[in-house]
C-alpha atoms as a PDB file:
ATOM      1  CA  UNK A   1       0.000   0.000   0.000  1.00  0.00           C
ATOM      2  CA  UNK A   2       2.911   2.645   1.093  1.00  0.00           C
ATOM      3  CA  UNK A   3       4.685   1.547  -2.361  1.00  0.00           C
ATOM      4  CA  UNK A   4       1.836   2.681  -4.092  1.00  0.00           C
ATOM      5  CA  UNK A   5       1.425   6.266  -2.660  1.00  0.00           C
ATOM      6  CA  UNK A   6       4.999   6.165  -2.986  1.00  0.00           C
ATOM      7  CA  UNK A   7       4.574   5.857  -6.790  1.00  0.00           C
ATOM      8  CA  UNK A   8       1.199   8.214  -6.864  1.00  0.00           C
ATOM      9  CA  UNK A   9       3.110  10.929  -5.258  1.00  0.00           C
ATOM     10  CA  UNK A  10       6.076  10.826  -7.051  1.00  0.00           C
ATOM     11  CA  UNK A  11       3.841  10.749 -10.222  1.00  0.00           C
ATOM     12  CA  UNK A  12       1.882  13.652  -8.962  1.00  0.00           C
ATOM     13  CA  UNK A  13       5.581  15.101  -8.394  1.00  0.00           C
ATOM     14  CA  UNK A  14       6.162  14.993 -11.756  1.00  0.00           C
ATOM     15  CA  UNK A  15       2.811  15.996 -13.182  1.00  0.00           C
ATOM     16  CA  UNK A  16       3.591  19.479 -10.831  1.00  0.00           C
ATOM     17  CA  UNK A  17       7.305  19.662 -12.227  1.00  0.00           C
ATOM     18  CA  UNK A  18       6.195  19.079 -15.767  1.00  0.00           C
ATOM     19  CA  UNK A  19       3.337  21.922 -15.203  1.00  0.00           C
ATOM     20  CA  UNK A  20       6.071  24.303 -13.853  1.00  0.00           C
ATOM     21  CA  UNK A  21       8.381  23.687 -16.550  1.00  0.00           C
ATOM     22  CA  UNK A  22       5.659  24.438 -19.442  1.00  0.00           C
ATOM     23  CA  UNK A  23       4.202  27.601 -17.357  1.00  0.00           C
ATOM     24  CA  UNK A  24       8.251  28.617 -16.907  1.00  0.00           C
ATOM     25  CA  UNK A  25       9.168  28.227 -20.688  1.00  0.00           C
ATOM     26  CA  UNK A  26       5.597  30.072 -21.034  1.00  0.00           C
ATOM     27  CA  UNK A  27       6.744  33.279 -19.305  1.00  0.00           C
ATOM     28  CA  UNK A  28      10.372  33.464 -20.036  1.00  0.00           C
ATOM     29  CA  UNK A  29       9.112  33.459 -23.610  1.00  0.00           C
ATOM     30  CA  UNK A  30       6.610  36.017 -23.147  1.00  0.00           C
ATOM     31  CA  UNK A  31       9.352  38.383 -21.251  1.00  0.00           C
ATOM     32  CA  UNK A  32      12.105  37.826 -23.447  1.00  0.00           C
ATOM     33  CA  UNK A  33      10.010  38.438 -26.673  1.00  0.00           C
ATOM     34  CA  UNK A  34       7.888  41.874 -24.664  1.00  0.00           C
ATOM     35  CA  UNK A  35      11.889  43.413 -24.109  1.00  0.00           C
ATOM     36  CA  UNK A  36      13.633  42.507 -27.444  1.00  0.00           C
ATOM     37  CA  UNK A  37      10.104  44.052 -29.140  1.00  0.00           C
ATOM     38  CA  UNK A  38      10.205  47.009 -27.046  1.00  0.00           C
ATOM     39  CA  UNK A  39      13.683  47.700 -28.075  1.00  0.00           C
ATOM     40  CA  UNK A  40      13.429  47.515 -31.329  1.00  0.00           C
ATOM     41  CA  UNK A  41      10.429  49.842 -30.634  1.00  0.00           C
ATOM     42  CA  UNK A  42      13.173  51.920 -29.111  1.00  0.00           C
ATOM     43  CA  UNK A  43      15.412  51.436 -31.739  1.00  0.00           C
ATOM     44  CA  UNK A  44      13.589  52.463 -34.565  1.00  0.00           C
ATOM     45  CA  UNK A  45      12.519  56.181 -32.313  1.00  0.00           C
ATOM     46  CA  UNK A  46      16.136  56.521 -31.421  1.00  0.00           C
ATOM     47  CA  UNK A  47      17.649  56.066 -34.966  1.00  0.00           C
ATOM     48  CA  UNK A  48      15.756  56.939 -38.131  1.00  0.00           C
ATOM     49  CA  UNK A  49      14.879  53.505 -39.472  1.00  0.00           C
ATOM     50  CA  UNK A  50      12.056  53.016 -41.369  1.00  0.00           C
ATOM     51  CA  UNK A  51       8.428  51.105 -40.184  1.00  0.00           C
ATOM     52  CA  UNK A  52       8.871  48.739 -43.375  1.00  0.00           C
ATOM     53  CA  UNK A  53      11.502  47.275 -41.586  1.00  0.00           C
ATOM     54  CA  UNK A  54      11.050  47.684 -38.067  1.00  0.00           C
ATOM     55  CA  UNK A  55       7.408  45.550 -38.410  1.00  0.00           C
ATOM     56  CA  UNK A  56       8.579  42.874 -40.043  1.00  0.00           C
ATOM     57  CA  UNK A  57      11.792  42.701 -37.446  1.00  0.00           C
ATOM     58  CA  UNK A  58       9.177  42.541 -34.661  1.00  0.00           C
ATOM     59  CA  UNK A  59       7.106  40.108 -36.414  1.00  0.00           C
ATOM     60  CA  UNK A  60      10.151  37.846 -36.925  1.00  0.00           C
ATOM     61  CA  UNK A  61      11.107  38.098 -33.192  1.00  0.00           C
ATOM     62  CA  UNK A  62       8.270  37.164 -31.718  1.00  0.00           C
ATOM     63  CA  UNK A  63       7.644  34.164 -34.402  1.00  0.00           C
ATOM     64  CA  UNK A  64      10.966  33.285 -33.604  1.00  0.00           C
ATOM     65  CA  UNK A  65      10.897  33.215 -29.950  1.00  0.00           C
ATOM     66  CA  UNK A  66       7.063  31.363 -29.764  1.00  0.00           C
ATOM     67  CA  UNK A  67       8.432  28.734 -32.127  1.00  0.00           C
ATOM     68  CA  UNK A  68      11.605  28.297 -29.834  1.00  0.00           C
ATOM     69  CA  UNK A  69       9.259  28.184 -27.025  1.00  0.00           C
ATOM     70  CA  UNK A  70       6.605  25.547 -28.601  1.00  0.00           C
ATOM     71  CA  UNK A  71       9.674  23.651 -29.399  1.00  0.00           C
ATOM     72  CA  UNK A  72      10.486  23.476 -26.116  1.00  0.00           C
ATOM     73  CA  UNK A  73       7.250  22.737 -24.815  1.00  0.00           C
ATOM     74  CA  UNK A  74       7.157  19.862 -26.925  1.00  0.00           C
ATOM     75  CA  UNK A  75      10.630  18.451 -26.032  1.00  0.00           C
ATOM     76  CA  UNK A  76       8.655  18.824 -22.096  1.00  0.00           C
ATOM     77  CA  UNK A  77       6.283  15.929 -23.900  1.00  0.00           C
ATOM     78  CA  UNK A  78       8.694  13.739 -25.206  1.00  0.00           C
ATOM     79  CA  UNK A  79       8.267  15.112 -28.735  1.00  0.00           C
ATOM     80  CA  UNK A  80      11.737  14.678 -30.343  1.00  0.00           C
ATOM     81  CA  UNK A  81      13.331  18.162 -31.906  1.00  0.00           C
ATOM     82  CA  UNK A  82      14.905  16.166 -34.231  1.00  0.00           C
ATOM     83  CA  UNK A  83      11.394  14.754 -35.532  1.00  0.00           C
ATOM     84  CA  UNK A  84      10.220  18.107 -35.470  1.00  0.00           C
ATOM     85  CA  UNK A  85      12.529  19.153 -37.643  1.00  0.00           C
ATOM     86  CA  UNK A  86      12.718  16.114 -40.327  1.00  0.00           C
ATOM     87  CA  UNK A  87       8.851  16.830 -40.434  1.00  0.00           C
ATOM     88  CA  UNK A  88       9.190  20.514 -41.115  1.00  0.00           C
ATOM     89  CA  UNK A  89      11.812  20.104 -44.116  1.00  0.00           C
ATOM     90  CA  UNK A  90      10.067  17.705 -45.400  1.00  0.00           C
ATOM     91  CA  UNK A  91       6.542  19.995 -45.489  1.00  0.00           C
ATOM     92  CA  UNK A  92       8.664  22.696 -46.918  1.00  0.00           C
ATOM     93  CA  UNK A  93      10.207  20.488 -49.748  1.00  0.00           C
ATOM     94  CA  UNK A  94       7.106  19.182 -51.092  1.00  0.00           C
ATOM     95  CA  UNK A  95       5.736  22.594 -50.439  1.00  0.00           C
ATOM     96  CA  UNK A  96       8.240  23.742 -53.057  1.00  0.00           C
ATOM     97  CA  UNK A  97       8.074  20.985 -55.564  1.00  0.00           C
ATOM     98  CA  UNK A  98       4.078  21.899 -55.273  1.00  0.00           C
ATOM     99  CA  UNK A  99       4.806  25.758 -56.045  1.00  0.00           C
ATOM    100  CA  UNK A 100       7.498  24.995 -58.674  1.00  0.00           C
ATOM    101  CA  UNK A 101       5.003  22.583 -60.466  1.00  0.00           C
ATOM    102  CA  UNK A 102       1.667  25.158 -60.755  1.00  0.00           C
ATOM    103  CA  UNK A 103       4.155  27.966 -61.160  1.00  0.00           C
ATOM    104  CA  UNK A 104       3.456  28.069 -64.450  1.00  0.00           C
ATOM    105  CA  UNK A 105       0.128  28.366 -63.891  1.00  0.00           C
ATOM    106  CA  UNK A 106      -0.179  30.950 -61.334  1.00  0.00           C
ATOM    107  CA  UNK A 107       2.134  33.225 -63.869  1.00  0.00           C
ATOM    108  CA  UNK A 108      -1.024  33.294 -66.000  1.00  0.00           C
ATOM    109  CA  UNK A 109      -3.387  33.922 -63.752  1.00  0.00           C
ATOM    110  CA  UNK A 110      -1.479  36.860 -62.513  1.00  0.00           C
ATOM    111  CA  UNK A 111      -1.120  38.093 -66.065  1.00  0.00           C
ATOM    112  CA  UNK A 112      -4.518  38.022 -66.965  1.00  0.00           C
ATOM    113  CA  UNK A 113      -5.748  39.589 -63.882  1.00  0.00           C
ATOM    114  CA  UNK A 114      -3.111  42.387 -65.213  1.00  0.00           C
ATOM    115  CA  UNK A 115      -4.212  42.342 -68.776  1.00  0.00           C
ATOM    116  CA  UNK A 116      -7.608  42.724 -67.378  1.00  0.00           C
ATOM    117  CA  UNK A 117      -7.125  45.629 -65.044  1.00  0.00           C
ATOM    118  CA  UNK A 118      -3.907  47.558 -66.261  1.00  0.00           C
ATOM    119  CA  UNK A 119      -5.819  46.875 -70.187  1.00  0.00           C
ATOM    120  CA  UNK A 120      -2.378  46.699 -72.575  1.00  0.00           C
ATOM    121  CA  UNK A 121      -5.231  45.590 -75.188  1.00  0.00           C
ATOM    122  CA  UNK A 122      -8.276  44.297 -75.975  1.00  0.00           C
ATOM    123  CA  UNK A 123     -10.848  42.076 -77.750  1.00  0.00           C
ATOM    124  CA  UNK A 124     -10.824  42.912 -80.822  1.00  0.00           C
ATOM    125  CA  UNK A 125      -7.397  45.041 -81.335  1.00  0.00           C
ATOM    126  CA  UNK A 126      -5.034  43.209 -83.124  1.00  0.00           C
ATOM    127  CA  UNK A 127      -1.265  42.320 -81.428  1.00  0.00           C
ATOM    128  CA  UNK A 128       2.027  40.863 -82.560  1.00  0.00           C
ATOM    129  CA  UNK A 129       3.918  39.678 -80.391  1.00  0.00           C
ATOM    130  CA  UNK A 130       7.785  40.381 -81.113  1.00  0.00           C
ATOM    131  CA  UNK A 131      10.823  38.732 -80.406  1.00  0.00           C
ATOM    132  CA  UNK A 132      14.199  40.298 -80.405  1.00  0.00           C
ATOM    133  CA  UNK A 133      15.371  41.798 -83.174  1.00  0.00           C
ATOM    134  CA  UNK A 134      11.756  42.684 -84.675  1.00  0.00           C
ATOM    135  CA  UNK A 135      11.220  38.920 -85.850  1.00  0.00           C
ATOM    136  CA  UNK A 136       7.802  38.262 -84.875  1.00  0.00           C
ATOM    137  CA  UNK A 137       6.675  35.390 -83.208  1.00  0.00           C
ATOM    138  CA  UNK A 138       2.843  35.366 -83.147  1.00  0.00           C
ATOM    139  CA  UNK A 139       0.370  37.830 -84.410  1.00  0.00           C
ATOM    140  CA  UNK A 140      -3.517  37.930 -84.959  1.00  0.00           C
ATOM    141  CA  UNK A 141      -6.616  39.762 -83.469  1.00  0.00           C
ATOM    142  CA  UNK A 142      -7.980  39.016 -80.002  1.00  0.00           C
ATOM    143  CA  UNK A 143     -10.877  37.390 -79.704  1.00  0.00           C
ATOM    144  CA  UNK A 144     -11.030  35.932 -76.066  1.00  0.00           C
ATOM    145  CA  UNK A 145      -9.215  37.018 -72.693  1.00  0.00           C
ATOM    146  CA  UNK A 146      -9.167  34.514 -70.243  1.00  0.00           C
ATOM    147  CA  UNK A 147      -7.250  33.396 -67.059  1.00  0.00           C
ATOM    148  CA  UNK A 148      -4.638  30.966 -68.478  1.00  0.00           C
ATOM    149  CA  UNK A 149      -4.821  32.516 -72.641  1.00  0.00           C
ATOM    150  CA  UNK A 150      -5.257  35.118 -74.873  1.00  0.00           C
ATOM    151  CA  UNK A 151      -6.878  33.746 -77.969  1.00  0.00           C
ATOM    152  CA  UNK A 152      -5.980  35.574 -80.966  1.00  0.00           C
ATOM    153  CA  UNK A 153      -7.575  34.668 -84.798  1.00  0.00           C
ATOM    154  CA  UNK A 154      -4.394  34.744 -86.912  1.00  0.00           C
ATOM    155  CA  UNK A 155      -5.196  37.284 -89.714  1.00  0.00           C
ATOM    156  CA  UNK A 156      -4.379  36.362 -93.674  1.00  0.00           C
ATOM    157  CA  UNK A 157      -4.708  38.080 -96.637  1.00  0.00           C
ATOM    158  CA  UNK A 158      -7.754  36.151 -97.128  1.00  0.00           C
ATOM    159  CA  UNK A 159     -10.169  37.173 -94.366  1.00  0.00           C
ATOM    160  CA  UNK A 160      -9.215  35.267 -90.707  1.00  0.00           C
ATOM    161  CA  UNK A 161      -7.028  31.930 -90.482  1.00  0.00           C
ATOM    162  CA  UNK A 162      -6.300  29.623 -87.976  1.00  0.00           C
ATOM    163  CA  UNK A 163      -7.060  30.375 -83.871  1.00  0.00           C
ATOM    164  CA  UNK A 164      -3.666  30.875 -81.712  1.00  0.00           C
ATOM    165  CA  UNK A 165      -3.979  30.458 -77.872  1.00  0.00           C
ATOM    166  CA  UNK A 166      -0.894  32.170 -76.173  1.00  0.00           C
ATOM    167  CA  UNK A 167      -0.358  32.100 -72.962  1.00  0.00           C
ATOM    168  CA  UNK A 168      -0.834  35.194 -70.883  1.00  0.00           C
ATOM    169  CA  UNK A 169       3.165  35.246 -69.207  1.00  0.00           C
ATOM    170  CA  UNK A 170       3.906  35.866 -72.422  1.00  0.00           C
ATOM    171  CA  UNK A 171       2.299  39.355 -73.013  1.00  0.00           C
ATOM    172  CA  UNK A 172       5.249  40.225 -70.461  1.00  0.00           C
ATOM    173  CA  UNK A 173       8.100  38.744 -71.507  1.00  0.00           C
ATOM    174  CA  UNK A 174       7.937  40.057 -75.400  1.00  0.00           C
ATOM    175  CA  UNK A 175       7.266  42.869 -76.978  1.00  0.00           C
ATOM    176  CA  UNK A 176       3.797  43.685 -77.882  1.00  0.00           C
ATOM    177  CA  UNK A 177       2.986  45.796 -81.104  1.00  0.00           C
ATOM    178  CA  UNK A 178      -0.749  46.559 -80.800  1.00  0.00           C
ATOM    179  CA  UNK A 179      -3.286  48.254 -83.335  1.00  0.00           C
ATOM    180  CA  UNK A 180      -6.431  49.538 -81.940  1.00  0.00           C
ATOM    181  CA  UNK A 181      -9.994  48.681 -83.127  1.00  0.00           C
ATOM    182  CA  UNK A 182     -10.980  46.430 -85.886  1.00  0.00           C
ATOM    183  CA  UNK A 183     -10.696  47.714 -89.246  1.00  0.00           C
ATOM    184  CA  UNK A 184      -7.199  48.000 -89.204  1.00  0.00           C
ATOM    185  CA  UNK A 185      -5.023  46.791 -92.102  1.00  0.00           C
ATOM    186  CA  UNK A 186      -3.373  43.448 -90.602  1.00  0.00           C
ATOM    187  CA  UNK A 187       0.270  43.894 -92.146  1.00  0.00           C
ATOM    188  CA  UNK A 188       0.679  47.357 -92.917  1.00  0.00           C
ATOM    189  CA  UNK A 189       3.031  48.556 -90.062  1.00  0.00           C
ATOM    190  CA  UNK A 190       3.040  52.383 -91.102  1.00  0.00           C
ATOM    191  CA  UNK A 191      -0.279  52.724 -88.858  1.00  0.00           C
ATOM    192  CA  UNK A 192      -0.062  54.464 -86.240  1.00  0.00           C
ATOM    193  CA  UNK A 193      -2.313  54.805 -83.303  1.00  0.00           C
END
């Protein structure tokens, strides 16, 4: 009977130390990351820095200083740092290889969102699009804006030809030659806006 509130207090013991240790990491956290942000604060009123940088610098501090602090929690737990950190990288890798694969795709959508708003041209304006040394690479009338391509209707001598998608990236890494409206002559490049 004694060896077993022998073993009930000393796990109630722990329980209490384990409880301490958590609330301790808790507060030195919360005082150490209150006096570094207060003198940056300080910092930044003393010397003229600018608040661009001073917010992110507190940001990172105290993101810094509750991550050491969950770590440590966690380490109270049993919860390897080491696992903690093989788990991380490998979030952040696939993370990567995620962003690297639809980058592609989010370039267009951010392009069309800027043709769309900033308006370099329109449906039914014709555009060539020009690589260096004025050799052009595509070059017809638009017909359809939308968040991955810009359709243009390749113009001919003959009346319309063939329908070109081109991706929207690539309104901003050429040069664009653009003719307004739709009764312009398709190859005479004397025209003027």
């Amino acid at each position: 009977m004694s060896e077993q509130l022998v073993y009930l207090s000393r796990e109630w013991s722990d329980q209490w130390l384990l409880g301490l240790q958590i609330l301790l990491i808790v507060v030195v956290a919360y005082v150490l990351q209150r006096l570094l942000v207060r003198g940056i604060t300080r910092l930044g009123s003393r010397y003229p820095l600018p608040p661009e940088l001073l917010l992110p610098l507190r940001g990172g501090v105290r993101w810094f200083i509750i991550g050491g602090a969950l770590i440590m929690v966690l380490e109270r737990f049993g919860v390897s740092a080491t696992v903690l950190w093989t788990a991380f990288s490998g979030f952040v890798a696939v993370a990567a290889v995620a962003f690297f694969a639809i980058w592609s795709v989010l370039s267009n959508l951010l392009c069309a969102v800027l043709i769309l708003t900033v308006g370099p041209f329109r449906i039914g304006d014709l555009v060539e699009l020009i690589e260096s040394a004025d050799k052009p690479v595509v070059k017809g009338r638009v017909v359809d804006i939308n968040l991955l391509y810009t359709t243009l209707e390749e113009v001919v001598e003959e009346g319309t030809g063939p329908v070109v998608q081109v991706p929207n990236s690539l309104f901003f890494q050429k040069v664009v030659r653009r003719w307004r409206g739709t009764d312009l002559k398709p190859f005479n490049h004397n025209i003027h806006e």
